[in-house]
Protein backbone atom coordinates (compact mmCIF):
# COMPACT_ATOMS: atom_id res chain seq x y z
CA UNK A 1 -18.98 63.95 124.69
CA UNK A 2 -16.24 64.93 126.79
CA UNK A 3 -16.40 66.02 130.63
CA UNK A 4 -15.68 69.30 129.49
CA UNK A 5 -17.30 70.46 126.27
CA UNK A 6 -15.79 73.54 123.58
CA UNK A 7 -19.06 76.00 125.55
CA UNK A 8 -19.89 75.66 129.30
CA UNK A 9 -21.36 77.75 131.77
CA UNK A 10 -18.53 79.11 134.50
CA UNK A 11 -20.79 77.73 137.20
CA UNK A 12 -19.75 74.16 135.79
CA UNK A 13 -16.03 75.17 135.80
CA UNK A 14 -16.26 76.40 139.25
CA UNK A 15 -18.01 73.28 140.62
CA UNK A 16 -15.17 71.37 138.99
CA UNK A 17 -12.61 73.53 140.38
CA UNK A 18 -11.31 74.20 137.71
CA UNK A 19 -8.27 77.29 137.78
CA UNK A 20 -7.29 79.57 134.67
CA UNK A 21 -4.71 81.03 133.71
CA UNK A 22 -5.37 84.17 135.53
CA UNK A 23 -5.76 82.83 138.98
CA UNK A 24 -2.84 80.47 138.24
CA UNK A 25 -0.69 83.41 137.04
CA UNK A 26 -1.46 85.87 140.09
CA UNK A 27 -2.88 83.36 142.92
CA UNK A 28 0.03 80.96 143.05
CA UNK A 29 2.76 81.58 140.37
CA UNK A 30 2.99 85.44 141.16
CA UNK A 31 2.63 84.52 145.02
CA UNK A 32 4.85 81.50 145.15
CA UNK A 33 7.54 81.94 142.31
CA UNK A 34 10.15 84.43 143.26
CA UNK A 35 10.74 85.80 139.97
CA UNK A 36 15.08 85.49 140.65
CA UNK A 37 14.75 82.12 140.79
CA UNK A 38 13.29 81.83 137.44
CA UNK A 39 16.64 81.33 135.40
CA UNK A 40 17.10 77.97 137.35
CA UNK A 41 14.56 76.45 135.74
CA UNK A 42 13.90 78.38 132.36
CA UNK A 43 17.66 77.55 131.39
CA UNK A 44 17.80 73.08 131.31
CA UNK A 45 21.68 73.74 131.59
CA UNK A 46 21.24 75.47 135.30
CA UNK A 47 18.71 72.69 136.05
CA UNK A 48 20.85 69.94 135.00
CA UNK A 49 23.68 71.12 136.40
CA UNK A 50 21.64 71.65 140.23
CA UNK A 51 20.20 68.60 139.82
CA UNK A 52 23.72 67.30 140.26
CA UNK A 53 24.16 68.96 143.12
CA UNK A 54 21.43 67.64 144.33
CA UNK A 55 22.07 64.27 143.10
CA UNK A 56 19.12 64.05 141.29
CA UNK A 57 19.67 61.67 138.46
CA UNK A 58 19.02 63.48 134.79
CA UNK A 59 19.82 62.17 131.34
CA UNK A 60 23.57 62.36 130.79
CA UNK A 61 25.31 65.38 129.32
CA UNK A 62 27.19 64.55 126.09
CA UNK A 63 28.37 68.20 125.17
CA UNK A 64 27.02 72.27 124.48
CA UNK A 65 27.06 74.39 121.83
CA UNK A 66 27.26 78.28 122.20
CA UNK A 67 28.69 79.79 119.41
CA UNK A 68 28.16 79.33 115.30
CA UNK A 69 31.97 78.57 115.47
CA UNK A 70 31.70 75.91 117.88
CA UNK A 71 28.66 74.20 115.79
CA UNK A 72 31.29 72.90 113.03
CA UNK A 73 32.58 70.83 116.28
CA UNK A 74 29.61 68.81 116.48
CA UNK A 75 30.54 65.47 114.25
CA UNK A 76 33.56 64.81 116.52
CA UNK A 77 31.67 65.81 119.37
CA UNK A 78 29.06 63.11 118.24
CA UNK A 79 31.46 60.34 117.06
CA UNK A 80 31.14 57.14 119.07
CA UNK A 81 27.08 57.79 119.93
CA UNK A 82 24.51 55.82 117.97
CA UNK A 83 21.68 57.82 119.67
CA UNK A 84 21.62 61.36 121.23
CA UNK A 85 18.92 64.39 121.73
CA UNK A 86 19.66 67.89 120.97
CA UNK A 87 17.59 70.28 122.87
CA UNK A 88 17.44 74.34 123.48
CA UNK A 89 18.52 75.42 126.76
CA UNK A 90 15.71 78.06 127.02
CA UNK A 91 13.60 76.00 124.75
CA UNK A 92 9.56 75.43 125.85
CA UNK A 93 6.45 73.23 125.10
CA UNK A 94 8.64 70.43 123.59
CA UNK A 95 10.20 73.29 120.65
CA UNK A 96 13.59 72.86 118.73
CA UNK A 97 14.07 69.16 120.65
CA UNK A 98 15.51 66.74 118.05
CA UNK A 99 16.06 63.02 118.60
CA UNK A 100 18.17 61.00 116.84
CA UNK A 101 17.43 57.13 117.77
CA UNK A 102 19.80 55.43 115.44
CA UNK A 103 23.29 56.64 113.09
CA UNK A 104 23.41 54.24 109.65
CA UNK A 105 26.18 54.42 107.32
CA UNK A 106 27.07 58.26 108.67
CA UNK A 107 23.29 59.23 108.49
CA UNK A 108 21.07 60.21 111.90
CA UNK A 109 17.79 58.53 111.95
CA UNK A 110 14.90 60.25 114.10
CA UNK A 111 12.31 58.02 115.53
CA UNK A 112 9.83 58.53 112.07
CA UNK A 113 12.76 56.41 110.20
CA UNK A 114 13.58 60.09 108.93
CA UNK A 115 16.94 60.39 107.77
CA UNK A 116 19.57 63.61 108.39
CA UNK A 117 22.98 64.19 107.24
CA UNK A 118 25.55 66.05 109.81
CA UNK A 119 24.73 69.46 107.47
CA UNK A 120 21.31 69.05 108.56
CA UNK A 121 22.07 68.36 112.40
CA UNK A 122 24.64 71.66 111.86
CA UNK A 123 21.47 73.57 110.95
CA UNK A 124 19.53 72.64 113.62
CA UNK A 125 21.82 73.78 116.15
CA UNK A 126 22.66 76.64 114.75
CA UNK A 127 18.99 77.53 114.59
CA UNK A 128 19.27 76.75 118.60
CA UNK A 129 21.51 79.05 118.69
CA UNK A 130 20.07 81.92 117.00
CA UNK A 131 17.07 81.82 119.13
CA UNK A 132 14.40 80.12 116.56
CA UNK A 133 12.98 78.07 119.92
CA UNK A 134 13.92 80.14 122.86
CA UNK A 135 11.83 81.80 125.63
CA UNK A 136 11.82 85.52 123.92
CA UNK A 137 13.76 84.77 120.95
CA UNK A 138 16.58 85.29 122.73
CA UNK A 139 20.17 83.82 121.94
CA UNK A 140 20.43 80.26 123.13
CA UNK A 141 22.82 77.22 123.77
CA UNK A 142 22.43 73.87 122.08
CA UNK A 143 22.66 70.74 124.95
CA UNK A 144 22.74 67.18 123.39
CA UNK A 145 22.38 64.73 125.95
CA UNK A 146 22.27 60.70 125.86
CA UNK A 147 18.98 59.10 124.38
CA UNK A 148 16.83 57.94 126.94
CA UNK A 149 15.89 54.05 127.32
CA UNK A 150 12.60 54.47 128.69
CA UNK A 151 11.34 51.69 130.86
CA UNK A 152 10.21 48.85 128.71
CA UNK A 153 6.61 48.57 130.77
CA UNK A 154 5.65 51.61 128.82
CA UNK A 155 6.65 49.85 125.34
CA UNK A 156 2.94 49.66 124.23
CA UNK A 157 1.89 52.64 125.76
CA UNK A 158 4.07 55.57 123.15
CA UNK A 159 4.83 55.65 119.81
CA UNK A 160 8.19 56.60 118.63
CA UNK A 161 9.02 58.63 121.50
CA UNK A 162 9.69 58.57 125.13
CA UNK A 163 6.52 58.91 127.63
CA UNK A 164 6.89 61.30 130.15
CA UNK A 165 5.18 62.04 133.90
CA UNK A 166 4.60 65.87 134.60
CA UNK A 167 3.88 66.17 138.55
CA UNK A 168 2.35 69.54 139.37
CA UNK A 169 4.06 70.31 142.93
CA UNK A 170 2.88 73.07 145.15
CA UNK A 171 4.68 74.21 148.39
CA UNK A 172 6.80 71.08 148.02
CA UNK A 173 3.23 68.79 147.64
CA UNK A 174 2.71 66.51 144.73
CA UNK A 175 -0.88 67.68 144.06
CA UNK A 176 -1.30 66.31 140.03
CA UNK A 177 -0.06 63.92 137.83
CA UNK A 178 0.04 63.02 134.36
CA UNK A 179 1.86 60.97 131.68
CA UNK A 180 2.16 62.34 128.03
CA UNK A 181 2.34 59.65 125.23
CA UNK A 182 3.90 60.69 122.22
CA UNK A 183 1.38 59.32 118.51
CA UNK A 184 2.07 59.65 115.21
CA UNK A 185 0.66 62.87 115.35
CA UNK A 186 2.82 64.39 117.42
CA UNK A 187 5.66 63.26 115.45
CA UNK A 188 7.16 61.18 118.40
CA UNK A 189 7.02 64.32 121.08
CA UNK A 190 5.24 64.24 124.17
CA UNK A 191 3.12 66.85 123.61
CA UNK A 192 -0.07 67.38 124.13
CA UNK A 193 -0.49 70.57 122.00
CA UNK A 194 0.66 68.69 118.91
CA UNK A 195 -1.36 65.32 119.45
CA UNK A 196 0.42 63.34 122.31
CA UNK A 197 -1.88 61.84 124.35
CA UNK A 198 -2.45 62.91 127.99
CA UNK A 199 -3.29 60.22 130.41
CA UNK A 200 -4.22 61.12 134.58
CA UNK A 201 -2.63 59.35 136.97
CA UNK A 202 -3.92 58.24 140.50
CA UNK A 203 -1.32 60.57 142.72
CA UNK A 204 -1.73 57.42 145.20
CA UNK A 205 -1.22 54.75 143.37
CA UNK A 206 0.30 55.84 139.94
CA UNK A 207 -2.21 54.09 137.55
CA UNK A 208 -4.31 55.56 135.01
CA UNK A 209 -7.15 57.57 135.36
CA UNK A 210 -8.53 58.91 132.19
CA UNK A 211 -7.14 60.38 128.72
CA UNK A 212 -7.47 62.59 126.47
CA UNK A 213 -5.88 63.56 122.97
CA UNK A 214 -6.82 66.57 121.65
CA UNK A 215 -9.30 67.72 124.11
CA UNK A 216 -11.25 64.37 123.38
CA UNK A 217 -11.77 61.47 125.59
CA UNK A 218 -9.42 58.67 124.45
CA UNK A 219 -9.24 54.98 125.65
CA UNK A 220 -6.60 53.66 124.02
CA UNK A 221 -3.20 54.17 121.93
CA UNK A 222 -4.01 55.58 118.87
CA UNK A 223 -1.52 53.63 116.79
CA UNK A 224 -0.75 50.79 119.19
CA UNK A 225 -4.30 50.33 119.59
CA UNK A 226 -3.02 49.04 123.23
CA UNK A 227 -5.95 49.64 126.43
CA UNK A 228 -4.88 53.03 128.57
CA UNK A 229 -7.16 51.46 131.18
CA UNK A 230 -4.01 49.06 132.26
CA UNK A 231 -1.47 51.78 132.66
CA UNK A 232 0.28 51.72 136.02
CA UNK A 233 4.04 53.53 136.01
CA UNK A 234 6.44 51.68 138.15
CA UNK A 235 7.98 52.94 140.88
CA UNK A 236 5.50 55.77 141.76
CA UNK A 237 6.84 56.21 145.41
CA UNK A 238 10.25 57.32 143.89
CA UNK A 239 9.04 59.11 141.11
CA UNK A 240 6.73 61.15 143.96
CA UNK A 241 9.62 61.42 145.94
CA UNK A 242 11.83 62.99 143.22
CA UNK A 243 9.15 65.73 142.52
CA UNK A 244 8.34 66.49 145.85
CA UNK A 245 12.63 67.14 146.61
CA UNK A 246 12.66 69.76 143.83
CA UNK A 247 10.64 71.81 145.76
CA UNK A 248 13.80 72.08 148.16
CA UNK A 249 15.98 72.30 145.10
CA UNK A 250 14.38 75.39 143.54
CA UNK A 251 12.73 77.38 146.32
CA UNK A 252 9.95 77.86 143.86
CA UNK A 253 6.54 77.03 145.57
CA UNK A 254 4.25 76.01 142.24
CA UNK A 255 6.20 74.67 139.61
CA UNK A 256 5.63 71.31 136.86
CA UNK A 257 8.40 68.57 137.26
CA UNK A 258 9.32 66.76 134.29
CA UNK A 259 10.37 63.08 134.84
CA UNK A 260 11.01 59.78 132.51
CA UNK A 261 11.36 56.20 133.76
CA UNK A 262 14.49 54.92 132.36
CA UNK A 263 15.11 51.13 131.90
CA UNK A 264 18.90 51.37 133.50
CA UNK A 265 18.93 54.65 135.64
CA UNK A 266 15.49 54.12 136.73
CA UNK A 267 13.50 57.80 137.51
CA UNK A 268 15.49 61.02 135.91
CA UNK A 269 14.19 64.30 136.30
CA UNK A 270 13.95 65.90 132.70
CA UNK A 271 13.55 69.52 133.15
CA UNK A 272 11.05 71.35 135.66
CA UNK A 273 8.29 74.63 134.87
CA UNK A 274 7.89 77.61 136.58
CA UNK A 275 4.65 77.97 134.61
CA UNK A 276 3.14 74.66 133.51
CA UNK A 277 -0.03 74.48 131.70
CA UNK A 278 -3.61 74.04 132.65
CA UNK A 279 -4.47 70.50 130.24
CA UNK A 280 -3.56 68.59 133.30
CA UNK A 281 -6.66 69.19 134.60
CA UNK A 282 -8.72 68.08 131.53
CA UNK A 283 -6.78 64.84 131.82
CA UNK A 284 -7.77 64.61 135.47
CA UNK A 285 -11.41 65.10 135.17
CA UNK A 286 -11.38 67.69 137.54
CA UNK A 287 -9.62 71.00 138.69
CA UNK A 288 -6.65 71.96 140.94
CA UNK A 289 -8.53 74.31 143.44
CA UNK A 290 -9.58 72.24 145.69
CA UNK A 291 -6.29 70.23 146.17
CA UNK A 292 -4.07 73.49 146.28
CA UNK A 293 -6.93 75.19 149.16
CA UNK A 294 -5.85 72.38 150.74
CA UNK A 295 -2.42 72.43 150.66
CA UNK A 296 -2.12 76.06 151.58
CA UNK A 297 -3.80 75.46 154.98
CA UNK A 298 -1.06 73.18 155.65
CA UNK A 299 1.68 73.71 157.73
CA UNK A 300 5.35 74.82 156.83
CA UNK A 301 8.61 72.43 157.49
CA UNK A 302 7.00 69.26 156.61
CA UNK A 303 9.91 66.71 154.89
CA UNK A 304 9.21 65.58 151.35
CA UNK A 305 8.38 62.00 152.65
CA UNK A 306 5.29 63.44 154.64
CA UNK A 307 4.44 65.70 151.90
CA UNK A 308 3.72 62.80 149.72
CA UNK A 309 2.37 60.77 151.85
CA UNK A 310 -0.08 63.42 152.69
CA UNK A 311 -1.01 63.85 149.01
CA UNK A 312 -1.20 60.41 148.20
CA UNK A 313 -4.10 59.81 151.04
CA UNK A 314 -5.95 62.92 150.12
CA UNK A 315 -5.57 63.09 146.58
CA UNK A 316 -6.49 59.56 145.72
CA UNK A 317 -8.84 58.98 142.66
CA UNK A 318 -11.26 56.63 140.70
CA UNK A 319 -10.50 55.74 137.23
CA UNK A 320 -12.98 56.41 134.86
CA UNK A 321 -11.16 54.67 131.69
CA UNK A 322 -12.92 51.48 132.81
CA UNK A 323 -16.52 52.58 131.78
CA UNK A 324 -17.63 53.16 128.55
CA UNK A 325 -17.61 56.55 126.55
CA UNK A 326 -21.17 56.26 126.86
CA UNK A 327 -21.44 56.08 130.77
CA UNK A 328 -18.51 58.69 131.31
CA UNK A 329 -20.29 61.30 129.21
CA UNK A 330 -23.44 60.73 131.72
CA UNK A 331 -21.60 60.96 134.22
CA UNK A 332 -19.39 64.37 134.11
């Protein structure tokens, strides 16, 4: 029985705190998120390219592709790396990424042990650009960037993918965290939509509070088999740190930051949401009203170092992945 069952009564939701996407959409998007600063963070070009600015680390950029023309370009642009991901600029909820782990005998491997040719890789791009996985359907750009090494703590925790950390941050506060494992079932993606697993995080301490794959309770890996109870990410206090700072970066007061933990370059901000989802909550065990009331009887002009601080003393939880199915369902 999960915490949260398919039918409840709204009185249960409320007691949980729990937001929708109504309230999230008008009460704190609508109010916080100047629409003109949208672009910076709908387009992962603009965001990779203020990140720099900011000297905020982010995977490195191998190359773009904007135009059909420019898509017969992409072998030579490739030659010389034996991993890569190619990714939509205006792309959403994990759509149109491919990764490539591995090139054997002039063949691109993905992380399933699939196997492409370059004609195939030409095609995917080209769908990029045509606007198969864009926001609106509009026109896109193709970015292929340098395969992450994620952290190798995490090794036992993902399965053929990289594991991410979505922070929710509001007025510059980290107020929710969670890490997405990528299964089988979500072909290697870290998304929770398409079977990754969602796993809270303690904002104070980084370790793992409950999970969750597809709306279910889940205790551990579901092909490494490997306990989601021990789950701690390393370096939390920079990873807090990094979120927090893109509320400076962006001017945009709610927004979902995007991070991975990467065994050389340490924390890199992926990309960053104007409008991240809700499932954070379910992975939490409880809502996001209470901690954003909270925040917005706070004061302005606090530095980023206070503002996590701040959320890491009120915002500290209990994990729950230590008791049994059984005694969790008793007590939600």
């Amino acid at each position: 029985m999960s915490w949260l069952s398919n039918w409840t009564w709204p009185t249960r939701l409320q007691d949980k705190g729990i937001i929708g996407m109504n309230r999230r959409n008008i009460r704190y998007i609508g109010r916080y998120n100047s629409r003109k600063l949208y672009p910076l963070v709908d387009d992962k070009l603009k965001t990779k390219l203020l990140a720099e600015k900011y000297a905020i680390t982010t995977p490195k950029l191998i190359g773009t592709v904007s135009t059909q023309f420019g898509v017969k370009h992409i072998s030579a642009m490739l030659a010389g790396h034996n991993g890569f991901v190619i990714k939509p600029a205006k792309g959403s909820g994990g759509k149109g990424i491919l990764v490539i782990e591995k090139v054997i005998d002039n063949e691109f491997v993905k992380p399933s042990g699939a196997h492409l040719t370059i004609t195939d890789v030409e095609r995917h791009v080209s769908n990029i650009l045509s606007g198969l996985y864009s926001l609106g359907g509009s026109p896109d750009v193709a970015l292929i960037e340098t395969l992450i090494n994620f952290d190798e703590s995490l090794m036992e925790y993902t399965y053929e993918g990289v594991p991410d950390i979505r922070v929710i941050v509001f007025k510059g506060y980290p107020v929710m965290a969670m890490m997405r494992l990528s299964t089988a079932a979500s072909d290697g993606k870290a998304n929770l939509h398409q079977g990754a697993v969602g796993v809270g995080l303690n904002i104070a301490t980084g370790a793992a509070l409950r999970g969750v794959q597809f709306d279910r309770p889940c205790y551990s890996h579901p092909d490494t088999g490997h306990d989601l109870a021990s789950l701690r990410v390393p370096q939390w206090d920079t990873l807090l740190n990094l979120a927090a700072g893109c509320y400076e970066m962006t001017g945009l007061g709610y927004l979902g930051t995007d991070m991975v933990l990467d065994r050389v370059h340490g924390p890199m901000l992926l990309e960053l949401n104007a409008r991240p989802g809700l499932a954070i909550q379910m992975t939490n065990g409880e809502g996001l009203r209470r901690r954003l009331d909270l925040i917005e009887r706070q004061p302005d002009g606090v530095s980023a170092q206070e503002r996590v601080a701040f959320a890491r003393h009120h915002f500290a939880r209990q994990s729950e992945l230590g008791a049994s199915p059984d005694t969790t369902a008793a007590n939600a």
